[in-house]
Protein backbone atom coordinates (compact mmCIF):
# COMPACT_ATOMS: atom_id res chain seq x y z
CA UNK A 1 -1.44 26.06 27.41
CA UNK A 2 0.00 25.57 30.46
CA UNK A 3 -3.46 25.97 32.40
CA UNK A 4 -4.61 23.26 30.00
CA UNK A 5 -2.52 21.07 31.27
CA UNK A 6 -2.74 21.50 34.85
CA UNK A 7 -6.69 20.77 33.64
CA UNK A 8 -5.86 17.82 32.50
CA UNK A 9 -3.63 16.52 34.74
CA UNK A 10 -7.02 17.60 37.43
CA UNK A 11 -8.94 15.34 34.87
CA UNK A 12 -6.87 12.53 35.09
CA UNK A 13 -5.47 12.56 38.84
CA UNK A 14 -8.61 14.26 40.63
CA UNK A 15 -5.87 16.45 42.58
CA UNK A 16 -4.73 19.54 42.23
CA UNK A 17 -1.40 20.37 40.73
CA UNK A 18 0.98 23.92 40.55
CA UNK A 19 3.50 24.95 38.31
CA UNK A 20 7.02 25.22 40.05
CA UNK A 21 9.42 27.56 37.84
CA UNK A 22 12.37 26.66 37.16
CA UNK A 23 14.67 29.64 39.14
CA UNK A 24 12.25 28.00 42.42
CA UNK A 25 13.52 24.96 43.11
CA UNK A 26 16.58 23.56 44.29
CA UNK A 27 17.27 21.72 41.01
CA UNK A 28 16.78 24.42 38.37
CA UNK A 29 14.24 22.80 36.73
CA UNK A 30 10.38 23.14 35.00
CA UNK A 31 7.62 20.97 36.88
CA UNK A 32 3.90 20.42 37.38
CA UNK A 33 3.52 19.30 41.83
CA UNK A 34 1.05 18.05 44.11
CA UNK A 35 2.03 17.90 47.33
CA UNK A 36 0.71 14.56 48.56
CA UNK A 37 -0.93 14.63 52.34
CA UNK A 38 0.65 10.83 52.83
CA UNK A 39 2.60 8.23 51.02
CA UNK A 40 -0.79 6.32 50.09
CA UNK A 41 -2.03 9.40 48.52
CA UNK A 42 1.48 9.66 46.39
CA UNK A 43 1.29 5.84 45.32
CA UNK A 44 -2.40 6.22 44.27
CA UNK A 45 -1.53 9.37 42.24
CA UNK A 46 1.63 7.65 40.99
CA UNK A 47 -0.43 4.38 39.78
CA UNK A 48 -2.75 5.79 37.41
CA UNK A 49 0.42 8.12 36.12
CA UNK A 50 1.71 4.69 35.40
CA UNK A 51 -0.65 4.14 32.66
CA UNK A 52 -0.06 6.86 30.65
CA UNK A 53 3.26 6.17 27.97
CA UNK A 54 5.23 9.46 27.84
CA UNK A 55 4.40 10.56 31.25
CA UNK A 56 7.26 11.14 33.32
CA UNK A 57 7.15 12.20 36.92
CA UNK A 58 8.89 11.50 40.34
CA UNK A 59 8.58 11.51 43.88
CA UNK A 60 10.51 14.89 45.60
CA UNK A 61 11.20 14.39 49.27
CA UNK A 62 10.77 17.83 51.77
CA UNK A 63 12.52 18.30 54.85
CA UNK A 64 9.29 18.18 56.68
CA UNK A 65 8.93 14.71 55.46
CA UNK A 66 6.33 15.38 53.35
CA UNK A 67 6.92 14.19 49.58
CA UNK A 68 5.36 15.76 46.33
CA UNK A 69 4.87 14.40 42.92
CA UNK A 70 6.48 16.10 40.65
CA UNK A 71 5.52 16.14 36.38
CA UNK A 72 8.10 16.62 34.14
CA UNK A 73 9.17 17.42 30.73
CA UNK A 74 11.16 14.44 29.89
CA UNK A 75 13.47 11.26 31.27
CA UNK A 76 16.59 13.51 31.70
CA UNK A 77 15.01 15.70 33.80
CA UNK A 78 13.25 13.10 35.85
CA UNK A 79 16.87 11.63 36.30
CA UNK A 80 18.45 15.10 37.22
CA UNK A 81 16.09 15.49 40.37
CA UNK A 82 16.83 12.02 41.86
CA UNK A 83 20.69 12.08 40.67
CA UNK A 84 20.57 15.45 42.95
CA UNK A 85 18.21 14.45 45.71
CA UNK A 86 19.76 11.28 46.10
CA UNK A 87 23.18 12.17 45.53
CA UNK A 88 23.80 10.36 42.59
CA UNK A 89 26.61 12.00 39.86
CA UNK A 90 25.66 14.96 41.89
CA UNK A 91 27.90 17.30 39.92
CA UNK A 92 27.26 16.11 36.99
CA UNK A 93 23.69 16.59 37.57
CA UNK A 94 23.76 20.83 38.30
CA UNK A 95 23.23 23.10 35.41
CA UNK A 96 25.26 25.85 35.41
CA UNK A 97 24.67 28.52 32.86
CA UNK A 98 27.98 29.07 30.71
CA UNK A 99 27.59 32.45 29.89
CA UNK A 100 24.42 34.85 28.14
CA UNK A 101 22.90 35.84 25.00
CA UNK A 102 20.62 38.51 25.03
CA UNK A 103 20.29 38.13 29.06
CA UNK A 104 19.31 34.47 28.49
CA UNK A 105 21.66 31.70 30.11
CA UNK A 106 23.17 29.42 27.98
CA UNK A 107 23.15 26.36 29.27
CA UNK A 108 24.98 22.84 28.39
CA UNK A 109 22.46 19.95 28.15
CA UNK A 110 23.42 16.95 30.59
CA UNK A 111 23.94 13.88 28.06
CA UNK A 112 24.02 10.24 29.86
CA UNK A 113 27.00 8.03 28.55
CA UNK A 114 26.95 4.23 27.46
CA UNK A 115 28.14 3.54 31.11
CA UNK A 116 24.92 5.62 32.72
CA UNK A 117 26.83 8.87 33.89
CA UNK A 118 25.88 12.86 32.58
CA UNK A 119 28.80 14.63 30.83
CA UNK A 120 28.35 18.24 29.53
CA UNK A 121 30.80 17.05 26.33
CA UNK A 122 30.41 13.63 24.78
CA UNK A 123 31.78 11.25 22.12
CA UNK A 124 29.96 11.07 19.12
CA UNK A 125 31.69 8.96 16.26
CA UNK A 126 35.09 9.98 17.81
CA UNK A 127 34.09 13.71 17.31
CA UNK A 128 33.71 15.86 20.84
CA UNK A 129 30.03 17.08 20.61
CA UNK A 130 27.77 19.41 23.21
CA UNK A 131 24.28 20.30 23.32
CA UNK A 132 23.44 23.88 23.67
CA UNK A 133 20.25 24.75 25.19
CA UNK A 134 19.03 28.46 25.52
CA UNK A 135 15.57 29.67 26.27
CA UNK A 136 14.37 25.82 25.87
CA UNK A 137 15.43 25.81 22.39
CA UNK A 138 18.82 23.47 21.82
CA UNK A 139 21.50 23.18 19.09
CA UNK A 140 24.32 20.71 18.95
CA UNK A 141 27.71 22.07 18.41
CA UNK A 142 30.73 19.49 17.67
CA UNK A 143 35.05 20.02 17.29
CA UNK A 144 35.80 18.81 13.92
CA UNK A 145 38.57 15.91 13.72
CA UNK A 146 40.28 16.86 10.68
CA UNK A 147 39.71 12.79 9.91
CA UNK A 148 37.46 13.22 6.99
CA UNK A 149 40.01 15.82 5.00
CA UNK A 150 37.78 18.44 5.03
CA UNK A 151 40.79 20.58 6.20
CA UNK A 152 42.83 19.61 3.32
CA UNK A 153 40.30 19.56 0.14
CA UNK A 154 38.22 22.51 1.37
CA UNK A 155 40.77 24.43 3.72
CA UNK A 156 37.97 24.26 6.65
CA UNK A 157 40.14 23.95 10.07
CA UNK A 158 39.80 21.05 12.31
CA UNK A 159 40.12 21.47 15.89
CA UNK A 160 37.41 24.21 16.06
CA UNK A 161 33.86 24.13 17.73
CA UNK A 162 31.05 24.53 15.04
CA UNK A 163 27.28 24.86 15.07
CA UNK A 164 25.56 21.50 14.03
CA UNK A 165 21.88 21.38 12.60
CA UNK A 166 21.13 17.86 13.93
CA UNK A 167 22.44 14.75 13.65
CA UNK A 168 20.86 12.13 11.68
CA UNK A 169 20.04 8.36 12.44
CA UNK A 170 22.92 7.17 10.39
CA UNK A 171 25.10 8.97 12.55
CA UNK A 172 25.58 11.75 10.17
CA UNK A 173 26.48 15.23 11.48
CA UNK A 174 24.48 17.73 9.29
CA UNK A 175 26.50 20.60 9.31
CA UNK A 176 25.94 23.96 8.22
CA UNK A 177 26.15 25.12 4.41
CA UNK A 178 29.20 27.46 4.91
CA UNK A 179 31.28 26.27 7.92
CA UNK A 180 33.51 28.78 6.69
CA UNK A 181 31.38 31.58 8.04
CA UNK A 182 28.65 31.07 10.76
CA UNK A 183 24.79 32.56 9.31
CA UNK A 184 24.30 34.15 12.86
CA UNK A 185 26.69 36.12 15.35
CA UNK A 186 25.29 34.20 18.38
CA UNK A 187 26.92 31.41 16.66
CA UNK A 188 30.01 32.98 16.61
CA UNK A 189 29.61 33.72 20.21
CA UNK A 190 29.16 30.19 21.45
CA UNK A 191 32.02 29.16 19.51
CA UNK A 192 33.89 31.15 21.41
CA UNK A 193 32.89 30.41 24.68
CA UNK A 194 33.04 26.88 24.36
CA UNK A 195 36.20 27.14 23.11
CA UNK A 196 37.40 28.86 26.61
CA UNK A 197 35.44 26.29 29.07
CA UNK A 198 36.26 23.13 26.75
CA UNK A 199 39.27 23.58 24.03
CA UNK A 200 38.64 22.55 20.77
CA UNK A 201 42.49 20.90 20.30
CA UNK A 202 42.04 19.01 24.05
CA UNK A 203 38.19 17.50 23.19
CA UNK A 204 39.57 16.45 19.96
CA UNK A 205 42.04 14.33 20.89
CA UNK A 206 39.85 12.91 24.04
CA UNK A 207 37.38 11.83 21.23
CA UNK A 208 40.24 10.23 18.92
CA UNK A 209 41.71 8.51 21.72
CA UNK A 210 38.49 7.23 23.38
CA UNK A 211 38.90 9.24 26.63
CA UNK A 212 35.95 10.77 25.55
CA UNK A 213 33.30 9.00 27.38
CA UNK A 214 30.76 7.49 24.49
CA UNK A 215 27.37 9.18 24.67
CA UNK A 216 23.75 7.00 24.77
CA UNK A 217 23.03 7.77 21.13
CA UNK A 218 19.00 7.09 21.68
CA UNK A 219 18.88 10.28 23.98
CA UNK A 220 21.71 12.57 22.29
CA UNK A 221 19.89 12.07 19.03
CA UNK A 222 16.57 13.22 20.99
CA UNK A 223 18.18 16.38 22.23
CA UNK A 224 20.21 17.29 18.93
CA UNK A 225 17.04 17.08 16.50
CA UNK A 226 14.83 18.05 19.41
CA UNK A 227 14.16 21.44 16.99
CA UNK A 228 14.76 19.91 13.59
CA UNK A 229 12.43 17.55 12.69
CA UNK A 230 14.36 16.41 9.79
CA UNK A 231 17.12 14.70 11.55
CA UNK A 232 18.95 13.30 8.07
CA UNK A 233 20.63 15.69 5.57
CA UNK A 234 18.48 13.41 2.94
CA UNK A 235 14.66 13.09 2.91
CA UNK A 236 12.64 9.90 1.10
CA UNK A 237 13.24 11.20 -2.32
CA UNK A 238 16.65 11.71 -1.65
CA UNK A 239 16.07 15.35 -2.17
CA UNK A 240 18.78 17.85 0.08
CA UNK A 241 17.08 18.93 3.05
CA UNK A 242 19.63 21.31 4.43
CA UNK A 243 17.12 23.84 2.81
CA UNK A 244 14.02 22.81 5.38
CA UNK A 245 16.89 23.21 8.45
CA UNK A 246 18.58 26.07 7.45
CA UNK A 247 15.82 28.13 6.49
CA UNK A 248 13.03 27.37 8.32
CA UNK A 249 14.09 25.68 11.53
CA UNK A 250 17.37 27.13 12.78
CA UNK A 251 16.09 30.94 12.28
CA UNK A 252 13.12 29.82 14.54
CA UNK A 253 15.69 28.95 17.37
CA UNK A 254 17.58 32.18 16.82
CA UNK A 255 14.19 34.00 17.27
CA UNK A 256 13.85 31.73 20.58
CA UNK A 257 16.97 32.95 21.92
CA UNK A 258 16.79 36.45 21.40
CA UNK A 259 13.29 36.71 23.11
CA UNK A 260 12.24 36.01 27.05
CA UNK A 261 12.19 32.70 28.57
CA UNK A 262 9.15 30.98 28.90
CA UNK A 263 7.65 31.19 31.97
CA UNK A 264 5.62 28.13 31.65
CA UNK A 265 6.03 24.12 31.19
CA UNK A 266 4.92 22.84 28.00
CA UNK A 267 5.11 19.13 27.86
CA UNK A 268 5.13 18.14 24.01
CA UNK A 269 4.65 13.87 24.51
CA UNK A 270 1.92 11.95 25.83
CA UNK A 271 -1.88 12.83 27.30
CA UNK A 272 -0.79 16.06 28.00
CA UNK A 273 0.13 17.28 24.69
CA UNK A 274 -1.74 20.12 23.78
CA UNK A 275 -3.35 19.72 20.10
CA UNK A 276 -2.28 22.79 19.01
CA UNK A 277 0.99 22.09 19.20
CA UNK A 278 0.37 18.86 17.18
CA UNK A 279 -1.01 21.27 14.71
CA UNK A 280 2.06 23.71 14.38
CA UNK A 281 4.03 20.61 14.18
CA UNK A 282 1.86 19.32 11.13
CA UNK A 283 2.40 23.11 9.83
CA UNK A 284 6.49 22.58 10.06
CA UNK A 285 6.00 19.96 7.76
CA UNK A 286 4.77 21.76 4.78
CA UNK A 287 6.60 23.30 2.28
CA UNK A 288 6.38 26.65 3.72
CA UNK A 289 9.26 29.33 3.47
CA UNK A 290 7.88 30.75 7.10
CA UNK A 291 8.75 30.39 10.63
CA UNK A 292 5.01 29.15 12.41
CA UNK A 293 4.39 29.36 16.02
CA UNK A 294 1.06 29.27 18.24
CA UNK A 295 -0.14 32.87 19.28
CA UNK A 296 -3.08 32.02 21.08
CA UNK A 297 -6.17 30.89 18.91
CA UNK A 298 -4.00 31.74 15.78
CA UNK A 299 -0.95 30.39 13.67
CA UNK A 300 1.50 32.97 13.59
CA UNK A 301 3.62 32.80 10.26
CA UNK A 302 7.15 34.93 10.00
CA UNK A 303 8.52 35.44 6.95
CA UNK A 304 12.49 33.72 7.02
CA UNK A 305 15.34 35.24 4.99
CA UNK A 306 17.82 32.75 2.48
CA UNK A 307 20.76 32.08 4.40
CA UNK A 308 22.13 29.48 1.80
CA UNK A 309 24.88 30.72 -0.67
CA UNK A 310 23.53 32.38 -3.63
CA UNK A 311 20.35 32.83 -2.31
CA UNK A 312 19.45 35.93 -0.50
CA UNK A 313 16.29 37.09 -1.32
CA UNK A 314 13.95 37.81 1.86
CA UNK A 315 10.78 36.20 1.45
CA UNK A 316 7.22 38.15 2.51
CA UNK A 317 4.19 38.13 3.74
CA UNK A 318 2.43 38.20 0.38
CA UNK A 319 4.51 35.19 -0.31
CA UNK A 320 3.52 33.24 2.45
CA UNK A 321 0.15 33.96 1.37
CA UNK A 322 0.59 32.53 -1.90
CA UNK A 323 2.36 29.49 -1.31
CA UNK A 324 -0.85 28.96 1.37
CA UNK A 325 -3.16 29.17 -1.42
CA UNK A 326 -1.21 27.01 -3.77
CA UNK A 327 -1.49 24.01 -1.00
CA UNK A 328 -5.25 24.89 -1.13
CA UNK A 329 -5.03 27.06 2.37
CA UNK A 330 -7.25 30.43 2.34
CA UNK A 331 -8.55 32.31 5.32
CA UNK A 332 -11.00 35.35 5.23
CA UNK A 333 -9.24 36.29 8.80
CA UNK A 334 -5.47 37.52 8.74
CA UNK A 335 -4.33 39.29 11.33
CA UNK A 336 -0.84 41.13 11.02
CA UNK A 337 0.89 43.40 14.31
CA UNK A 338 2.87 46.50 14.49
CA UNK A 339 4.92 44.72 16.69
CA UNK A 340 6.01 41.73 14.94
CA UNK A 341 6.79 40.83 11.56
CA UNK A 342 4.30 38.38 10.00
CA UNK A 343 0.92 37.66 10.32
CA UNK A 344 -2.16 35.24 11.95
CA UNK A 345 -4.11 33.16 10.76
CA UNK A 346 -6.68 31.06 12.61
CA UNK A 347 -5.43 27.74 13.92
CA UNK A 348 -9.22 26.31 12.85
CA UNK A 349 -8.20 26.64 9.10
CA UNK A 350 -5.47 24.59 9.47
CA UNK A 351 -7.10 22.14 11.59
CA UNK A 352 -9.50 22.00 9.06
CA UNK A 353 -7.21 21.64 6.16
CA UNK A 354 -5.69 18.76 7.88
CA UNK A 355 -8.53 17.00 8.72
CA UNK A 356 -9.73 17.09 5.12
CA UNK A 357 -6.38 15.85 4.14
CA UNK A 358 -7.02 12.74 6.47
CA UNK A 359 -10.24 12.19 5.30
CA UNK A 360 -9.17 12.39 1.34
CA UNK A 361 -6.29 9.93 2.16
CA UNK A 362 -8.67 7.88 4.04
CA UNK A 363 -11.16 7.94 1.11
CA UNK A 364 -7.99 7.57 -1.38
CA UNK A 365 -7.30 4.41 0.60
CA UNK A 366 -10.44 3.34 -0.05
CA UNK A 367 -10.89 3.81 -2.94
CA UNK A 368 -7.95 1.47 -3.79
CA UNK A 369 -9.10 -0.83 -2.23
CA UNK A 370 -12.61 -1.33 -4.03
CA UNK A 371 -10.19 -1.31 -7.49
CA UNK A 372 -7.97 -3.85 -6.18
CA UNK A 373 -11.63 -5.62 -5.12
CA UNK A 374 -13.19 -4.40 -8.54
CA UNK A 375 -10.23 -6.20 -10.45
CA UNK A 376 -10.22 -9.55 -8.34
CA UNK A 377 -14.08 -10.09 -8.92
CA UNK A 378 -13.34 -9.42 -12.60
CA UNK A 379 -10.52 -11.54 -12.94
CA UNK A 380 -13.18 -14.35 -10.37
CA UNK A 381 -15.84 -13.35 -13.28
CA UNK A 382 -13.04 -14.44 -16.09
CA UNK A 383 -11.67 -17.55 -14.16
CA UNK A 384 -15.53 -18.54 -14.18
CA UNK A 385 -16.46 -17.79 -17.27
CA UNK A 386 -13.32 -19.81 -19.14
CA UNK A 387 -13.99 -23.01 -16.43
CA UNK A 388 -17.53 -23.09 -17.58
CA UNK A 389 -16.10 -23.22 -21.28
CA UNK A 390 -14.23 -25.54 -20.49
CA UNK A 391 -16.26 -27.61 -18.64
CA UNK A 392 -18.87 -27.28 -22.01
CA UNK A 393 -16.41 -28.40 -24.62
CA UNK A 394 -15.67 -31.57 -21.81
CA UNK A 395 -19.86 -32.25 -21.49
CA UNK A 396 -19.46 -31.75 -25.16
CA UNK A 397 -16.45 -34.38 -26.09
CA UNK A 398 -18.21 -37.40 -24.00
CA UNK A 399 -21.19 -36.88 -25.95
């Protein structure tokens, strides 16, 4: 994936661009570079950049004097460079790992404020909230207030850090089922930790009393659903979707942070999107009681165990299978691993299945419209028919 998009960037730039890790650079932080021979070759780059939405890059100054254009991930990140380079908020800008889990750092995502500076902890509807981020994967955590007398009717204790699973538009914190007990121990682990760098009782009463600095709700939402597409506790229908969260999505960012780090960039917005990642995202959508990932040409699909109260039956492979062939999904070629639990499927039968599902809403669509068309020329054909009577019975009466 990540050669795909140094292709494209090739394709669209007609330069040449590397991948800088993260643990390389001054600024801890992912990006695609060329290193431009002049500033007219870096404002020629930088203009047809400019024409792409989503595309976010800046301009990295060496000590040689020579400058590079760097592609990145997102805006933050962009910002996070130049705060550093230029000085800017430059503390607030450096990422400093908090601690580990499973030898990965945990790191605090840098959230801009209503007033334009980065704070690790934020005000969020006068509750202290933080963004965990771990192996690229991120998970809101905030202190409860005690304001909404959760304490009190359900005996759940206020001034402690808890795991969030997004936050919704509304402003909503979707919390999990049981706050009384945490589904996963590395939960319970950055509870703790937070609760020695930042404590729970002091954030608290910084949010109540507005000391708090307010975050820039556009970008905190970004980061807090960045992993749960449903960002409301309610979908449409106003069916619960704590389910889709809870079981599908948040044991997918466990899984994340108990494996390696990436090694590579993968930038999810704009031209460089790769399409298979468009596809797993269509996949997250459906109804599925499995964790789905890309593993090279083919959708990998992980079986996810209940972690809702009274309901603790592990789901399997067989199950996946038939829930894919109840949504009209079947494929000759499944691949399973002694390695992993789960199994492939090819990404081309789910392309596929998509695209027909496009095409049948397109033809739906169309369909619809020739009634609607069918039922104006009939009511036309009625409209004549009665103003020709009528016109008959007047040719008729002057006679």
């Amino acid at each position: 994936m990540q050669q795909r998009q140094l292709n494209k960037l090739k394709e669209i730039t007609k330069q040449n661009f590397s991948f800088v890790p993260a643990d390389k650079n001054m600024y801890g932080i992912k990006y695609y570079e060329h290193k431009c021979t002049n500033d007219a070759e870096y404002h020629e780059i930088a203009g047809i950049l400019n024409q792409y939405p989503n595309m976010f890059y800046t301009c990295i100054e060496h000590k040689d004097n020579t400058v590079s254009i760097a592609v990145l991930q997102n805006i933050l990140d962009k910002k996070r460079i130049e705060n550093i380079m230029w000085h800017k908020d430059c503390q607030a800008s450096k990422v400093e790992s908090i601690g580990k889990i499973h030898g990965n750092d945990i790191f605090l995502e840098q959230i801009p404020t209503q007033s334009g500076t980065m704070h690790n902890v934020i005000n969020h509807s006068n509750r202290a909230v933080a963004i965990v981020n771990i192996n690229g994967y991120r998970l809101p955590f905030y202190v409860s207030s005690g304001i909404s007398g959760k304490e009190t009717e359900y005996g759940i204790p206020s001034e402690k850090w808890y795991p969030l699973q997004g936050i919704s538009d509304s402003g909503w914190l979707n919390k999990m089922p049981d706050m009384q007990k945490n589904p996963y121990p590395e939960l319970d682990e950055i509870c703790k930790i937070l609760e020695t760098k930042f404590p729970a009782t002091k954030y608290k009463e910084m949010a109540l009393n507005e000391s708090l600095p307010r975050a820039d709700k556009t970008i905190l939402l970004e980061y807090a659903n960045s992993n749960f597409p449903e960002g409301t506790p309610f979908n449409e229908n106003g069916l619960y979707q704590y389910y889709r969260n809870h079981i599908i999505y948040l044991p997918a960012i466990i899984d994340a942070w108990r494996s390696k780090p990436n090694d590579y960039l993968e930038i999810s917005k704009g031209v460089l999107q790769i399409s298979e990642l468009n596809t797993v995202d269509k996949i997250r959508t459906l109804d599925l009681m499995a964790n789905s990932s890309l593993d090279g040409d083919y959708i990998w699909l992980k079986p996810v165990q209940h972690q809702l109260k009274n309901q603790t039956g592990a789901e399997t492979s067989q199950n996946i299978q038939n829930q894919l062939h109840n949504i009209g999904i079947f494929s000759n070629t499944v691949v399973s691993s002694d390695n992993k639990n789960g199994f492939g499927i090819p990404i081309q039968i789910f392309q596929d299945y998509f695209r027909q599902k496009q095409t049948q809403k397109f033809v739906d669509a169309t369909q619809k419209i020739d009634k609607t068309d069918s039922k104006k020329d009939k009511r036309q054909n009625i409209s004549q028919h009665i103003m020709k009577r009528f016109k008959d019975l007047l040719d008729n009466y002057k006679r």
